[in-house]
PDB file of N, CA and C in Angstrom:
ATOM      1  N   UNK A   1      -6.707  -1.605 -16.172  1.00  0.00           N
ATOM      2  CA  UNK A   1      -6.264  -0.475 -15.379  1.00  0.00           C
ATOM      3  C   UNK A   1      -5.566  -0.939 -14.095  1.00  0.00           C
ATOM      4  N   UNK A   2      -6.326  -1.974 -13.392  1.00  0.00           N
ATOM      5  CA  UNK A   2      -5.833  -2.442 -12.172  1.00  0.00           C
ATOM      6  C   UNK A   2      -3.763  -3.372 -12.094  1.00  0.00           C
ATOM      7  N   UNK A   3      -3.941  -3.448 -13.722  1.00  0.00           N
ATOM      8  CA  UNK A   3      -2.745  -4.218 -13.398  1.00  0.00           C
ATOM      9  C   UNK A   3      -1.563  -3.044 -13.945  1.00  0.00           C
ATOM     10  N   UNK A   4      -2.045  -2.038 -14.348  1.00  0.00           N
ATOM     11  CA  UNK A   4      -1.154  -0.548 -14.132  1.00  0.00           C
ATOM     12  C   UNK A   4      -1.157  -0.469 -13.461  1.00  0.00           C
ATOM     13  N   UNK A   5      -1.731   0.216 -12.624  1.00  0.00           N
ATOM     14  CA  UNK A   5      -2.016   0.332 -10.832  1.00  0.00           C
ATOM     15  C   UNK A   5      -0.871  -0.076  -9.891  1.00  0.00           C
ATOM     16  N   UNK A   6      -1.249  -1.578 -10.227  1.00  0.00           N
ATOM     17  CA  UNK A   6       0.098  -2.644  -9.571  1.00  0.00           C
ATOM     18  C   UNK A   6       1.420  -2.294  -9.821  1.00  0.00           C
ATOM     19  N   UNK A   7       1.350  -1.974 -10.881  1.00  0.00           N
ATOM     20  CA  UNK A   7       2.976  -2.168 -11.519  1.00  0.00           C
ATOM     21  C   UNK A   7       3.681  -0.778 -11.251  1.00  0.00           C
ATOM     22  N   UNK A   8       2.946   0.066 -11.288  1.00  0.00           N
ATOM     23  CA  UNK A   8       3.057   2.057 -11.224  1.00  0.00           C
ATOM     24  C   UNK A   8       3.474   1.430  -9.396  1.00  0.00           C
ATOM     25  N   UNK A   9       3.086   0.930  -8.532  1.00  0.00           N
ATOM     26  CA  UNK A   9       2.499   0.947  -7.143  1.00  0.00           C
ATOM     27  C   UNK A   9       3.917   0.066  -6.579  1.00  0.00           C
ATOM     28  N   UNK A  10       4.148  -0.841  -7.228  1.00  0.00           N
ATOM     29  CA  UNK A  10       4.987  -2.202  -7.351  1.00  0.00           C
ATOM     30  C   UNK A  10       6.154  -1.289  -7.259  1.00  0.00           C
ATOM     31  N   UNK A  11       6.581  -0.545  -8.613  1.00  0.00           N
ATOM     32  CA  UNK A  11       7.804  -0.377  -8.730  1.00  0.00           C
ATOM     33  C   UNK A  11       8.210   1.006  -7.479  1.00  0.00           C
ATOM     34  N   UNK A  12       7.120   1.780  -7.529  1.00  0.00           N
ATOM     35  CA  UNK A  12       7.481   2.935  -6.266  1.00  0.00           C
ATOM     36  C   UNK A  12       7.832   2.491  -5.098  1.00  0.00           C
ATOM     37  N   UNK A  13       7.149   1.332  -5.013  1.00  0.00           N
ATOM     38  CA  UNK A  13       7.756   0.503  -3.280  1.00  0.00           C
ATOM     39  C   UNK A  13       8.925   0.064  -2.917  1.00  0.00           C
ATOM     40  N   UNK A  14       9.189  -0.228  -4.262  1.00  0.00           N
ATOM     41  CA  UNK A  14      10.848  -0.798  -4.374  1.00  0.00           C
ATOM     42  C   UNK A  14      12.038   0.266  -4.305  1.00  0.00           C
ATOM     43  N   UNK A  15      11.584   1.277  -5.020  1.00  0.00           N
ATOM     44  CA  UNK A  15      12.341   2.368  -5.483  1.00  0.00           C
ATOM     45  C   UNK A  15      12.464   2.962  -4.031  1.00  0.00           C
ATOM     46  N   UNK A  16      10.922   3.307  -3.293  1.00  0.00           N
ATOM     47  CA  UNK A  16      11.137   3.648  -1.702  1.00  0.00           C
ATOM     48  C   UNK A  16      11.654   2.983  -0.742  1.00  0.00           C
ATOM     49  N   UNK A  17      11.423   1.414  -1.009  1.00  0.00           N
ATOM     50  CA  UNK A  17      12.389   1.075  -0.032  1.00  0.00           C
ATOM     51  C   UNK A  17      14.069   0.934  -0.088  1.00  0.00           C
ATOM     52  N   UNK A  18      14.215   1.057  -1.498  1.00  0.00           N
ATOM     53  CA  UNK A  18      15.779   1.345  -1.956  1.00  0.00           C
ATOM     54  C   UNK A  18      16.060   2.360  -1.288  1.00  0.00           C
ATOM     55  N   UNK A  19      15.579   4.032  -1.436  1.00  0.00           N
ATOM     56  CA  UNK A  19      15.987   4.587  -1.110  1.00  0.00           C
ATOM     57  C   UNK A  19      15.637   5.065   0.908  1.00  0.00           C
ATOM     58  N   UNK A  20      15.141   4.236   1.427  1.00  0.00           N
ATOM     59  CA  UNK A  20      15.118   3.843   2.572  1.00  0.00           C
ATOM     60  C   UNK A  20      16.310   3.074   2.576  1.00  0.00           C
ATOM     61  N   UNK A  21      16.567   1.977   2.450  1.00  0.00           N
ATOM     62  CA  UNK A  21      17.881   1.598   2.540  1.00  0.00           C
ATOM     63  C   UNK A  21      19.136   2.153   2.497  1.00  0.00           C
ATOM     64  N   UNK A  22      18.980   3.241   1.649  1.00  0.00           N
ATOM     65  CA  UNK A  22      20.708   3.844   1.238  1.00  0.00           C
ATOM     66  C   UNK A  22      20.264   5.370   0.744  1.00  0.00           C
ATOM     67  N   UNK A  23      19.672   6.010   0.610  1.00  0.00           N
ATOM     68  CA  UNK A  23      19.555   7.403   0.488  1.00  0.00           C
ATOM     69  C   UNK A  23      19.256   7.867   1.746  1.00  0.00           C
ATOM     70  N   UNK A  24      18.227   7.492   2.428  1.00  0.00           N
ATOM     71  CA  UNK A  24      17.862   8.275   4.163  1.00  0.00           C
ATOM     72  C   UNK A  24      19.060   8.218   5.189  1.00  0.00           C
ATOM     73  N   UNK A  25      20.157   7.602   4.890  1.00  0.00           N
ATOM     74  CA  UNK A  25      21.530   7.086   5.670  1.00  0.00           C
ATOM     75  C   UNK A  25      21.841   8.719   5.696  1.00  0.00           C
ATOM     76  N   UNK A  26      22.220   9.644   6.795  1.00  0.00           N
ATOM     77  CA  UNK A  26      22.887  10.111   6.981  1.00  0.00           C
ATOM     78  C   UNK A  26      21.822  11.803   7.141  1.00  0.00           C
ATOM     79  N   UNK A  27      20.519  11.283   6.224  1.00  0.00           N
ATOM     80  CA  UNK A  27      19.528  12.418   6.512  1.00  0.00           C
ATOM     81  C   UNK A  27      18.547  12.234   7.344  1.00  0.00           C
ATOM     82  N   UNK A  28      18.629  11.307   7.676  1.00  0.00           N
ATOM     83  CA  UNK A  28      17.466  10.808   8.816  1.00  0.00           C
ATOM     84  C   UNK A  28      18.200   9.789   9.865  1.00  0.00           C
ATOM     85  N   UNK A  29      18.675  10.426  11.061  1.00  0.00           N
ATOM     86  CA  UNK A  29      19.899   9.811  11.918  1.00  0.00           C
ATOM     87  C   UNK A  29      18.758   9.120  13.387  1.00  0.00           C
ATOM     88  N   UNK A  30      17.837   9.024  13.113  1.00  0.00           N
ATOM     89  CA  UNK A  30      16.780   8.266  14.261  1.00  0.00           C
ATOM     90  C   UNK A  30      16.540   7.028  13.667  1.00  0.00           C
ATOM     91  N   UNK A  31      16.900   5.782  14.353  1.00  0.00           N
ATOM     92  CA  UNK A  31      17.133   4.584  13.926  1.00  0.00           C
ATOM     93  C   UNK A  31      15.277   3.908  13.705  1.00  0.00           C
ATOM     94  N   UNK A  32      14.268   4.498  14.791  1.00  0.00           N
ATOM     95  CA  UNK A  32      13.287   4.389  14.561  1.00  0.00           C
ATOM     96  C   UNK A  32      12.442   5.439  13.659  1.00  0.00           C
ATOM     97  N   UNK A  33      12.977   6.099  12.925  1.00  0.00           N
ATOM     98  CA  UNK A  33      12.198   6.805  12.027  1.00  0.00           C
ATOM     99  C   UNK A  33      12.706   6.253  10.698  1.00  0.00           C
ATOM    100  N   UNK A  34      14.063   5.611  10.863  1.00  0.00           N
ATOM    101  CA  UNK A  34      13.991   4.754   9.556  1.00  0.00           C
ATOM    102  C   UNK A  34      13.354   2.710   9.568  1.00  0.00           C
ATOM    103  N   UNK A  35      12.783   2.139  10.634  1.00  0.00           N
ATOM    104  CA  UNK A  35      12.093   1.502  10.963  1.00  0.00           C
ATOM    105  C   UNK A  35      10.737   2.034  10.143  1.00  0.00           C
ATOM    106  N   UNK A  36      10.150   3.247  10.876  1.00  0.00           N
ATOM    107  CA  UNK A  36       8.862   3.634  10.232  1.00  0.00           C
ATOM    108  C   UNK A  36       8.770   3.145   8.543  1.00  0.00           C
ATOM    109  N   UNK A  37      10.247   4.036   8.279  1.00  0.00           N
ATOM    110  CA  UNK A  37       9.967   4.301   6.617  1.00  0.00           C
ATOM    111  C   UNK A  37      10.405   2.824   6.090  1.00  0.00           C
ATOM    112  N   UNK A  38      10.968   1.626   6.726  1.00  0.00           N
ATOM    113  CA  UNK A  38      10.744   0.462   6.398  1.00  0.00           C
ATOM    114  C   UNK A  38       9.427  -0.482   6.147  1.00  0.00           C
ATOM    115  N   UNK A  39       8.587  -0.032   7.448  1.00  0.00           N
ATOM    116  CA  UNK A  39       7.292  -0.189   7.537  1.00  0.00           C
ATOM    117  C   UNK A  39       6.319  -0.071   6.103  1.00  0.00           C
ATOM    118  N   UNK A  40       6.455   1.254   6.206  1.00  0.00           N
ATOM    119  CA  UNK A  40       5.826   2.047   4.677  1.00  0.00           C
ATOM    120  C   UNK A  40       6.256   0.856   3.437  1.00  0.00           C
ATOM    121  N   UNK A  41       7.219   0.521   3.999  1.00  0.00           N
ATOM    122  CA  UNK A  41       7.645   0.618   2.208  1.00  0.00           C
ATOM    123  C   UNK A  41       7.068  -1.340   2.133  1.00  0.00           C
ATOM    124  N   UNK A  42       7.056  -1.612   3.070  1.00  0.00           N
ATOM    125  CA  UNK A  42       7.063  -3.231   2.921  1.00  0.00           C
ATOM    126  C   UNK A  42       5.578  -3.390   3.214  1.00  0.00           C
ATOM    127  N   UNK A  43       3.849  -2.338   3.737  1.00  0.00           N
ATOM    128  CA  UNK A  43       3.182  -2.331   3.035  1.00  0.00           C
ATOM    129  C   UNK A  43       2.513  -1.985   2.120  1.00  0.00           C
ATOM    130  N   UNK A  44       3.761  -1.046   1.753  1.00  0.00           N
ATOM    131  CA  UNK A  44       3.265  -0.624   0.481  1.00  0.00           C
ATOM    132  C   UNK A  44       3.328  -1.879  -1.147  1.00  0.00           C
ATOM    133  N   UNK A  45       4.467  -2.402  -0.729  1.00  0.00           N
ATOM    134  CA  UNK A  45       4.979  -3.785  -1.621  1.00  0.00           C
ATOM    135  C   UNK A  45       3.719  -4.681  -1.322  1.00  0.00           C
ATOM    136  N   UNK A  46       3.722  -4.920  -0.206  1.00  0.00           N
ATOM    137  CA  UNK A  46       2.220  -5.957  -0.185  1.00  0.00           C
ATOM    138  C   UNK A  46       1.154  -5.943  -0.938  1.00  0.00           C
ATOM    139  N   UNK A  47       0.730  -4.766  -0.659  1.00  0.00           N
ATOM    140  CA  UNK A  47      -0.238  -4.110  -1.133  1.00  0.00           C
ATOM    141  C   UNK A  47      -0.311  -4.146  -2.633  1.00  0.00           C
ATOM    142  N   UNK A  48       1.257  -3.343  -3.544  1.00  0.00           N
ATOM    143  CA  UNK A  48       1.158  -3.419  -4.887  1.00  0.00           C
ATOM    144  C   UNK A  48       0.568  -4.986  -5.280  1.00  0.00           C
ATOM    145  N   UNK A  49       1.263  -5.671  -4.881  1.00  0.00           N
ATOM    146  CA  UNK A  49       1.060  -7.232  -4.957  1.00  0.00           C
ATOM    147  C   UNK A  49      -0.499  -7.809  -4.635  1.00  0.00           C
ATOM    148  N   UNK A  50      -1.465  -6.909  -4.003  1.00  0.00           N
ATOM    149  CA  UNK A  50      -2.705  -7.263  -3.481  1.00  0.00           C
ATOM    150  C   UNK A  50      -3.447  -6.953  -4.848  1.00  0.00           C
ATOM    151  N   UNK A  51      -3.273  -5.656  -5.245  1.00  0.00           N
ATOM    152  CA  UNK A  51      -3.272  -5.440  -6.640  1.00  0.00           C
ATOM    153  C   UNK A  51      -3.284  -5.700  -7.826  1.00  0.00           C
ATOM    154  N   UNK A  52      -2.301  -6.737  -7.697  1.00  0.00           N
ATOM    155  CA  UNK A  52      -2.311  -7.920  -9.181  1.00  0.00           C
ATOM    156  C   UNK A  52      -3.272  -8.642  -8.772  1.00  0.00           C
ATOM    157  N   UNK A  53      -3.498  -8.836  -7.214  1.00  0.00           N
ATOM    158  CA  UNK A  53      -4.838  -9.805  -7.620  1.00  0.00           C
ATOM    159  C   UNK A  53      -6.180  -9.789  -7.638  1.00  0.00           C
ATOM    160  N   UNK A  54      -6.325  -7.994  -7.190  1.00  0.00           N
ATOM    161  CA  UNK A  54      -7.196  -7.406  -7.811  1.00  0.00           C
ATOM    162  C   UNK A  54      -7.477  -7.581  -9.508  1.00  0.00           C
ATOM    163  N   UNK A  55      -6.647  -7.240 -10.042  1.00  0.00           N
ATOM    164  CA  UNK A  55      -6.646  -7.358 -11.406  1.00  0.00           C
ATOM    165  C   UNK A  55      -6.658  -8.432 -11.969  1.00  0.00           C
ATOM    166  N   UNK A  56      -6.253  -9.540 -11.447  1.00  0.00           N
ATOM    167  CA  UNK A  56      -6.458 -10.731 -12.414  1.00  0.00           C
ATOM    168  C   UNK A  56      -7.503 -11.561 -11.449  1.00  0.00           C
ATOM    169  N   UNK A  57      -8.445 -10.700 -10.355  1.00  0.00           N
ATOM    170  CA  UNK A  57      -9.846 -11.532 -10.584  1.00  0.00           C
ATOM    171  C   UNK A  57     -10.701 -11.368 -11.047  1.00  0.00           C
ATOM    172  N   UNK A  58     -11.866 -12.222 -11.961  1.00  0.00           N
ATOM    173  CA  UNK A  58     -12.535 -12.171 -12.910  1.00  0.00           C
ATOM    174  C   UNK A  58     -13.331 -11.302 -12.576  1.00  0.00           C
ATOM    175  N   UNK A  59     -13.859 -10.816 -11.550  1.00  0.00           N
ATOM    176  CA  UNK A  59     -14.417  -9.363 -11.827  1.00  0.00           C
ATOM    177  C   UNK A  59     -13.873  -8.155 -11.469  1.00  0.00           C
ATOM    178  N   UNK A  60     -13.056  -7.916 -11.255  1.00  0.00           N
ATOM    179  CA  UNK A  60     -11.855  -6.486 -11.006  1.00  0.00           C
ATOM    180  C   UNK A  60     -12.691  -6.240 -10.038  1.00  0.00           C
ATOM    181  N   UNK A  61     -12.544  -6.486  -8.376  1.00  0.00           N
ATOM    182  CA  UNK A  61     -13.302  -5.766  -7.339  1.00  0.00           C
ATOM    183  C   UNK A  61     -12.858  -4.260  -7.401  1.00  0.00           C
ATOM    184  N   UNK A  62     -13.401  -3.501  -8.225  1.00  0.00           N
ATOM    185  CA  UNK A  62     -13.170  -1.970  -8.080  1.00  0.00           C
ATOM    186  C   UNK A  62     -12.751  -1.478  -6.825  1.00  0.00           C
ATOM    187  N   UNK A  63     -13.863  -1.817  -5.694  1.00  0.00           N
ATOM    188  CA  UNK A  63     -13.898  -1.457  -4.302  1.00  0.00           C
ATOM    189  C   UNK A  63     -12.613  -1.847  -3.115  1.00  0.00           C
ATOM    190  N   UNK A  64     -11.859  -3.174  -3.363  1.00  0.00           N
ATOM    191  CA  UNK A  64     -10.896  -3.278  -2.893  1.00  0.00           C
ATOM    192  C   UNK A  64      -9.941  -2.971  -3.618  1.00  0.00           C
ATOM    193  N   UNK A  65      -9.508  -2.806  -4.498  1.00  0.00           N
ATOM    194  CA  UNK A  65      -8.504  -1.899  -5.650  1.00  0.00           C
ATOM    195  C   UNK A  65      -8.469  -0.765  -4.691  1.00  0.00           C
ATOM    196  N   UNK A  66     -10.101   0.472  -5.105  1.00  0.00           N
ATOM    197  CA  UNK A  66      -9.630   1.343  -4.500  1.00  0.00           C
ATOM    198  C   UNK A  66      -9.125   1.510  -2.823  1.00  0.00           C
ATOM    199  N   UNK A  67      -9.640   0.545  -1.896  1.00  0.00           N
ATOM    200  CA  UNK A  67      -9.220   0.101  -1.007  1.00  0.00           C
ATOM    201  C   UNK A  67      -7.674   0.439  -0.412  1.00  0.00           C
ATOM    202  N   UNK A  68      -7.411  -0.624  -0.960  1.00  0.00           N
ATOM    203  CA  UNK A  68      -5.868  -0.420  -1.526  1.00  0.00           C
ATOM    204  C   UNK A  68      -5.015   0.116  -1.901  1.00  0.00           C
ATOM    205  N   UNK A  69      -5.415   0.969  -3.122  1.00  0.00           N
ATOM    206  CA  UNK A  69      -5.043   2.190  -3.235  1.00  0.00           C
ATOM    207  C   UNK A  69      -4.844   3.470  -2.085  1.00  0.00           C
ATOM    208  N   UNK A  70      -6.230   3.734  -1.738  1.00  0.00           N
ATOM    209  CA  UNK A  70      -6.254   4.999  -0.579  1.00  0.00           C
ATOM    210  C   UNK A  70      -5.493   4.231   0.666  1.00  0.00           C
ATOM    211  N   UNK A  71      -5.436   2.761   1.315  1.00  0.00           N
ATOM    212  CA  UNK A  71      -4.763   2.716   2.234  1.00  0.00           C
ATOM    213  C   UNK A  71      -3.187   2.467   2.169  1.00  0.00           C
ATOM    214  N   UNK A  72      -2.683   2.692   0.564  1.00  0.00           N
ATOM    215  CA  UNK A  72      -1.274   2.627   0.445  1.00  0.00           C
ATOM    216  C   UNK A  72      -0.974   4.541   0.628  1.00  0.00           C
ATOM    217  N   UNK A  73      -1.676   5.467   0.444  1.00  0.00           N
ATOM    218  CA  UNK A  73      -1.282   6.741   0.041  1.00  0.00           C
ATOM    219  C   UNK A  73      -1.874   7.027   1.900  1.00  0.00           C
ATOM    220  N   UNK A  74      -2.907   6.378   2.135  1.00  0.00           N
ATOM    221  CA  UNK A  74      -3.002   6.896   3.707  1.00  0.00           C
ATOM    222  C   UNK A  74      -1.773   6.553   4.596  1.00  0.00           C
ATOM    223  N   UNK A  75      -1.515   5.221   4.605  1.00  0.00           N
ATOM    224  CA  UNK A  75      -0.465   4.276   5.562  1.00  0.00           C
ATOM    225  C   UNK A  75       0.737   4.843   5.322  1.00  0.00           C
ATOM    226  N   UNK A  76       0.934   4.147   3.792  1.00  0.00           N
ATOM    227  CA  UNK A  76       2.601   4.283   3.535  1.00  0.00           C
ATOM    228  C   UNK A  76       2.869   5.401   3.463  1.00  0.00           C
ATOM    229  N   UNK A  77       2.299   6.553   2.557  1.00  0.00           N
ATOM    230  CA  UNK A  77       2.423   7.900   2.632  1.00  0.00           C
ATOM    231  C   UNK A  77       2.592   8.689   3.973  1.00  0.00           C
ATOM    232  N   UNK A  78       2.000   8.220   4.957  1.00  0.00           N
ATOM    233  CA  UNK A  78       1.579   9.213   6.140  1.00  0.00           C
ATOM    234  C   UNK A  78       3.301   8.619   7.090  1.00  0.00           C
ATOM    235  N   UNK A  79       3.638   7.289   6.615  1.00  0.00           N
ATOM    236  CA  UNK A  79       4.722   7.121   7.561  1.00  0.00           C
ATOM    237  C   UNK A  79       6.327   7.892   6.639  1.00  0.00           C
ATOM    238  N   UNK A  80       5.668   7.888   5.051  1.00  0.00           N
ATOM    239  CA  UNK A  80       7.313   8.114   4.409  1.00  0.00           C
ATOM    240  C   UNK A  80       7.197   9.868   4.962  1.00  0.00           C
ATOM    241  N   UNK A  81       6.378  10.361   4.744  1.00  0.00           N
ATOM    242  CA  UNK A  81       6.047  11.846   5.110  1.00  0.00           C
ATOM    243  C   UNK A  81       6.603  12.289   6.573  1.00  0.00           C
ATOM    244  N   UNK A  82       6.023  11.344   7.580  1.00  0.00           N
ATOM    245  CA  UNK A  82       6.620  11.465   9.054  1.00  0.00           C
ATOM    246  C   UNK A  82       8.077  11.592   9.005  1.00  0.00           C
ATOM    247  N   UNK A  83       8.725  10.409   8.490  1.00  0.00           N
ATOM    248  CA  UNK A  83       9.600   9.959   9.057  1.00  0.00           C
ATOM    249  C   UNK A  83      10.933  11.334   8.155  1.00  0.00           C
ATOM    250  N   UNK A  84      10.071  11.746   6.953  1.00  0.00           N
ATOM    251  CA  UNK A  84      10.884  12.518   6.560  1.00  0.00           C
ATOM    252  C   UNK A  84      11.246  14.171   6.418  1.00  0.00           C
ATOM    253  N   UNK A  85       9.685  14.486   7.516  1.00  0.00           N
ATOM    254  CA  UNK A  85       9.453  15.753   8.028  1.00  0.00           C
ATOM    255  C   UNK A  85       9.837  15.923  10.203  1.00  0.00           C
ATOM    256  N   UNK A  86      10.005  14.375   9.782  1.00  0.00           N
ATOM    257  CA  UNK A  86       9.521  14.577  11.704  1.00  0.00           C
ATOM    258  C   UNK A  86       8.369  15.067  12.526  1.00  0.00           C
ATOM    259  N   UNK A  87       7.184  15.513  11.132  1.00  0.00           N
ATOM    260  CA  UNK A  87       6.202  15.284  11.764  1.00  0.00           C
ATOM    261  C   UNK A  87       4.939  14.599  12.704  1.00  0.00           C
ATOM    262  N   UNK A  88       4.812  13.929  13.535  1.00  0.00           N
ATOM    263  CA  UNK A  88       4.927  12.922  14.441  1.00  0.00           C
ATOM    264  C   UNK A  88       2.825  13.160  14.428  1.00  0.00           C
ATOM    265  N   UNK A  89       2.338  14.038  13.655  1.00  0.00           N
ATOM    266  CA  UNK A  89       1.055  14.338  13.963  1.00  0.00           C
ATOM    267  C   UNK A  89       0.768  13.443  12.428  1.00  0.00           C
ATOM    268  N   UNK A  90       1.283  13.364  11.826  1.00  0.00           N
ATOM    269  CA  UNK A  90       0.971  12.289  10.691  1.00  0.00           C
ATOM    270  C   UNK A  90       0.348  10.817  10.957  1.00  0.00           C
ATOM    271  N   UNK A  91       1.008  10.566  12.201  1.00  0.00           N
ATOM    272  CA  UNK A  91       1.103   9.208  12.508  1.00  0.00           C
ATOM    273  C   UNK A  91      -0.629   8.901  13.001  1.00  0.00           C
ATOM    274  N   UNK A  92      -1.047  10.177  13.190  1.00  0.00           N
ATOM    275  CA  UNK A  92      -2.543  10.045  13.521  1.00  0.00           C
ATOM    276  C   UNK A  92      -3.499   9.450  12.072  1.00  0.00           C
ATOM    277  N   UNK A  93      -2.880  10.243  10.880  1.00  0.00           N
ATOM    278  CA  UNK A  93      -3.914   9.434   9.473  1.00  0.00           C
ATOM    279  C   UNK A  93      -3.236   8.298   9.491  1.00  0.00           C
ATOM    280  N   UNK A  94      -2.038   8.096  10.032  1.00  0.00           N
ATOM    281  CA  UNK A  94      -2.021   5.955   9.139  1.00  0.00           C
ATOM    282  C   UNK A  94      -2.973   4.735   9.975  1.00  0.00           C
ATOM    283  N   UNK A  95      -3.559   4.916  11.113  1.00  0.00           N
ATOM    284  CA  UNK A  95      -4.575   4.130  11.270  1.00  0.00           C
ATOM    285  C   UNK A  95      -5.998   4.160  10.096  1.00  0.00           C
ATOM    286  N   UNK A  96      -6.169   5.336   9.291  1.00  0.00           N
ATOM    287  CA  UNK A  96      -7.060   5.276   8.624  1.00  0.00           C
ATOM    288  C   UNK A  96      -6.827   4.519   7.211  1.00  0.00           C
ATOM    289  N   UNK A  97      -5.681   4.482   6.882  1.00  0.00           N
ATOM    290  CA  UNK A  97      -4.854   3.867   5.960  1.00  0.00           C
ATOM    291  C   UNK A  97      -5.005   2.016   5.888  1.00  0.00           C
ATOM    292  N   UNK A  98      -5.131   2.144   7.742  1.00  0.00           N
ATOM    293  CA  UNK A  98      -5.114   0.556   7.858  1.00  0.00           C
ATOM    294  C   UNK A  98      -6.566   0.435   7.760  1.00  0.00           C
ATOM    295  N   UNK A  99      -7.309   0.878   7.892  1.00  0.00           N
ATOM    296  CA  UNK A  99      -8.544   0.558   7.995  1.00  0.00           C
ATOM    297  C   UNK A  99      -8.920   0.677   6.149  1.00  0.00           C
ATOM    298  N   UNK A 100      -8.065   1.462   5.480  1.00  0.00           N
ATOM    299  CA  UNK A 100      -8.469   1.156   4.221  1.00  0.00           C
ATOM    300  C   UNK A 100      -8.120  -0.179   3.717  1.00  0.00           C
ATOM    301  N   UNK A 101      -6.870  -0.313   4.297  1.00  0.00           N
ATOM    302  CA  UNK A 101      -6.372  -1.702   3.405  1.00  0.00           C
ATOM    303  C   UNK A 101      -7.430  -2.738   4.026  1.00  0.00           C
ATOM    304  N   UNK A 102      -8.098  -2.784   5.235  1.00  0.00           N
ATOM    305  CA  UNK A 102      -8.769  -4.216   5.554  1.00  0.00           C
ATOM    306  C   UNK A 102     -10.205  -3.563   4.835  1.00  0.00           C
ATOM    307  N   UNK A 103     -10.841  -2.574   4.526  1.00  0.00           N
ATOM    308  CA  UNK A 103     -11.856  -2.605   4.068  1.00  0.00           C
ATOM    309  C   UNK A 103     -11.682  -3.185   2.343  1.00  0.00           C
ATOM    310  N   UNK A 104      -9.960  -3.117   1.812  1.00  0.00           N
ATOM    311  CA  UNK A 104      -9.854  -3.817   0.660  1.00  0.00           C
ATOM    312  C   UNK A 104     -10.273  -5.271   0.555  1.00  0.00           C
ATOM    313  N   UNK A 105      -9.514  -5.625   1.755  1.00  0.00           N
ATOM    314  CA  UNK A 105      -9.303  -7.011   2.271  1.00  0.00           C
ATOM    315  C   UNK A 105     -10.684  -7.874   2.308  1.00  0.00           C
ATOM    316  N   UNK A 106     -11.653  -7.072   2.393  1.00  0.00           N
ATOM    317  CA  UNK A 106     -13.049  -7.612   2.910  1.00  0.00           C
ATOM    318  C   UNK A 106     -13.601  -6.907   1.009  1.00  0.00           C
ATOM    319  N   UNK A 107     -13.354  -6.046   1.121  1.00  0.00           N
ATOM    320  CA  UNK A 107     -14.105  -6.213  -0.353  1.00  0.00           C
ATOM    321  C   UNK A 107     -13.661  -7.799  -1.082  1.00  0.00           C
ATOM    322  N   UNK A 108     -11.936  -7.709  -1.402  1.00  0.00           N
ATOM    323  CA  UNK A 108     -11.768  -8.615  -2.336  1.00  0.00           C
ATOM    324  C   UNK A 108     -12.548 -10.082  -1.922  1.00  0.00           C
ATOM    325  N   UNK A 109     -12.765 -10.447  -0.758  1.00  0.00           N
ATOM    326  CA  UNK A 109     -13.367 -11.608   0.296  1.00  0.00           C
ATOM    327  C   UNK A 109     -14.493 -11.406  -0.280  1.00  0.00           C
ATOM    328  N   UNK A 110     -15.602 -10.908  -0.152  1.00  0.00           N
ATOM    329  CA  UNK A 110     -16.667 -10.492  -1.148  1.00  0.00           C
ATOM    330  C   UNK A 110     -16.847 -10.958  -2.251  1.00  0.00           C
ATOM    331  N   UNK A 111     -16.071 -10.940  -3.057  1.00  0.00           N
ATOM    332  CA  UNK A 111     -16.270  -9.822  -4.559  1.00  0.00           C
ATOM    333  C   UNK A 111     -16.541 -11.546  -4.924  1.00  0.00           C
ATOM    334  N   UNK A 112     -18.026 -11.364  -6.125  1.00  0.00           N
ATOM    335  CA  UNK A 112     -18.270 -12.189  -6.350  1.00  0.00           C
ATOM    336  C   UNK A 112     -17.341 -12.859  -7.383  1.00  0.00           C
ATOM    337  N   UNK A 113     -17.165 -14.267  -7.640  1.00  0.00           N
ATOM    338  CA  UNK A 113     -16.119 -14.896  -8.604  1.00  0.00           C
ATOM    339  C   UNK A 113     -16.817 -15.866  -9.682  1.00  0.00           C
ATOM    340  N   UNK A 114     -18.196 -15.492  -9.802  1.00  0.00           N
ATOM    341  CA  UNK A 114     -18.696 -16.210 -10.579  1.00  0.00           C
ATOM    342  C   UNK A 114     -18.905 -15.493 -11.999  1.00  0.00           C
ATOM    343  N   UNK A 115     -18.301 -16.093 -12.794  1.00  0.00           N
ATOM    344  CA  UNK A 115     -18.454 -15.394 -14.487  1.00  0.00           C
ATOM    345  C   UNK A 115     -19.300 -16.392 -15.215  1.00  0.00           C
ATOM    346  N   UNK A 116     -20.351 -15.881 -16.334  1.00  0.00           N
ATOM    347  CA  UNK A 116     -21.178 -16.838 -17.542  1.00  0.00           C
ATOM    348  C   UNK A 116     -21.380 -17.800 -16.722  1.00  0.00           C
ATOM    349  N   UNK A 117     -21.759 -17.965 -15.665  1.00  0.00           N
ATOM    350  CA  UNK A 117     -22.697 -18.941 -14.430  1.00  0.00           C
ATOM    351  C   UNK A 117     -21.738 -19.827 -14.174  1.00  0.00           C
ATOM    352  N   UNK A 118     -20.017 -20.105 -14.326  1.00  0.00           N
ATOM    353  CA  UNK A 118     -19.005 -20.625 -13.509  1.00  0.00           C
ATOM    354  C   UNK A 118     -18.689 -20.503 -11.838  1.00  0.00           C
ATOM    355  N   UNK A 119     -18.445 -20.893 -11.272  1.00  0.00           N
ATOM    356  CA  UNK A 119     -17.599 -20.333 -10.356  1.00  0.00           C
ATOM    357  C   UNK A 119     -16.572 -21.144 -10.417  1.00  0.00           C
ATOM    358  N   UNK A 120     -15.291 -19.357 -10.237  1.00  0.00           N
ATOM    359  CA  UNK A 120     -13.953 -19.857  -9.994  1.00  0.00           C
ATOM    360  C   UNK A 120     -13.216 -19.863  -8.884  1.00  0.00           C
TER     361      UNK A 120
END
């Protein structure tokens, strides 16, 4: 599941920051509200990428997956949303966003790596 996740997560980041690059040109004329939606999109890419390695560690840390997950839809979401409503009260949920991604960060740090009494 986790390496769907990635790839569903992976390709939207790209696609958003494409269209950050060359679709927001001319609809969004504040040079720092397209900064924001750069922001978004480059941790949202991280993130997809945190993802694969969620998934290809031997025990799928569920907990930083979902981590990860909620702090890509808190963070990146709350800045593509701002930057494309001008709602400026958004900017209040993406600290919670960050606090999801480091509670990923500390799960995956965690997550035990020992399989059939190995450690990898």
């Amino acid at each position: 599941m986790w390496w769907r996740v990635a790839g569903v997560s992976g390709a939207l980041a790209v696609m958003l920051g494409a269209f950050g690059a060359h679709g927001l040109k001319g609809w969004v004329d504040d040079p720092h509200l397209l900064e924001i939606w750069d922001k978004a999109a480059r941790y949202h890419l991280v993130h997809a990428v945190a993802l694969m390695g969620v998934a290809a560690h031997p025990r799928r840390p569920n907990v930083a997956g979902g981590g990860f997950v909620l702090g890509t839809l808190l963070f990146s979401g709350s800045l593509y949303a701002m930057t494309l409503t001008g709602a400026t009260w958004l900017g209040a949920i993406t600290p919670l966003g960050g606090l999801s991604f480091i509670a990923g960060w500390i799960a995956l740090a965690a997550a035990p790596t020992q399989v059939s009494g190995r450690d990898h």
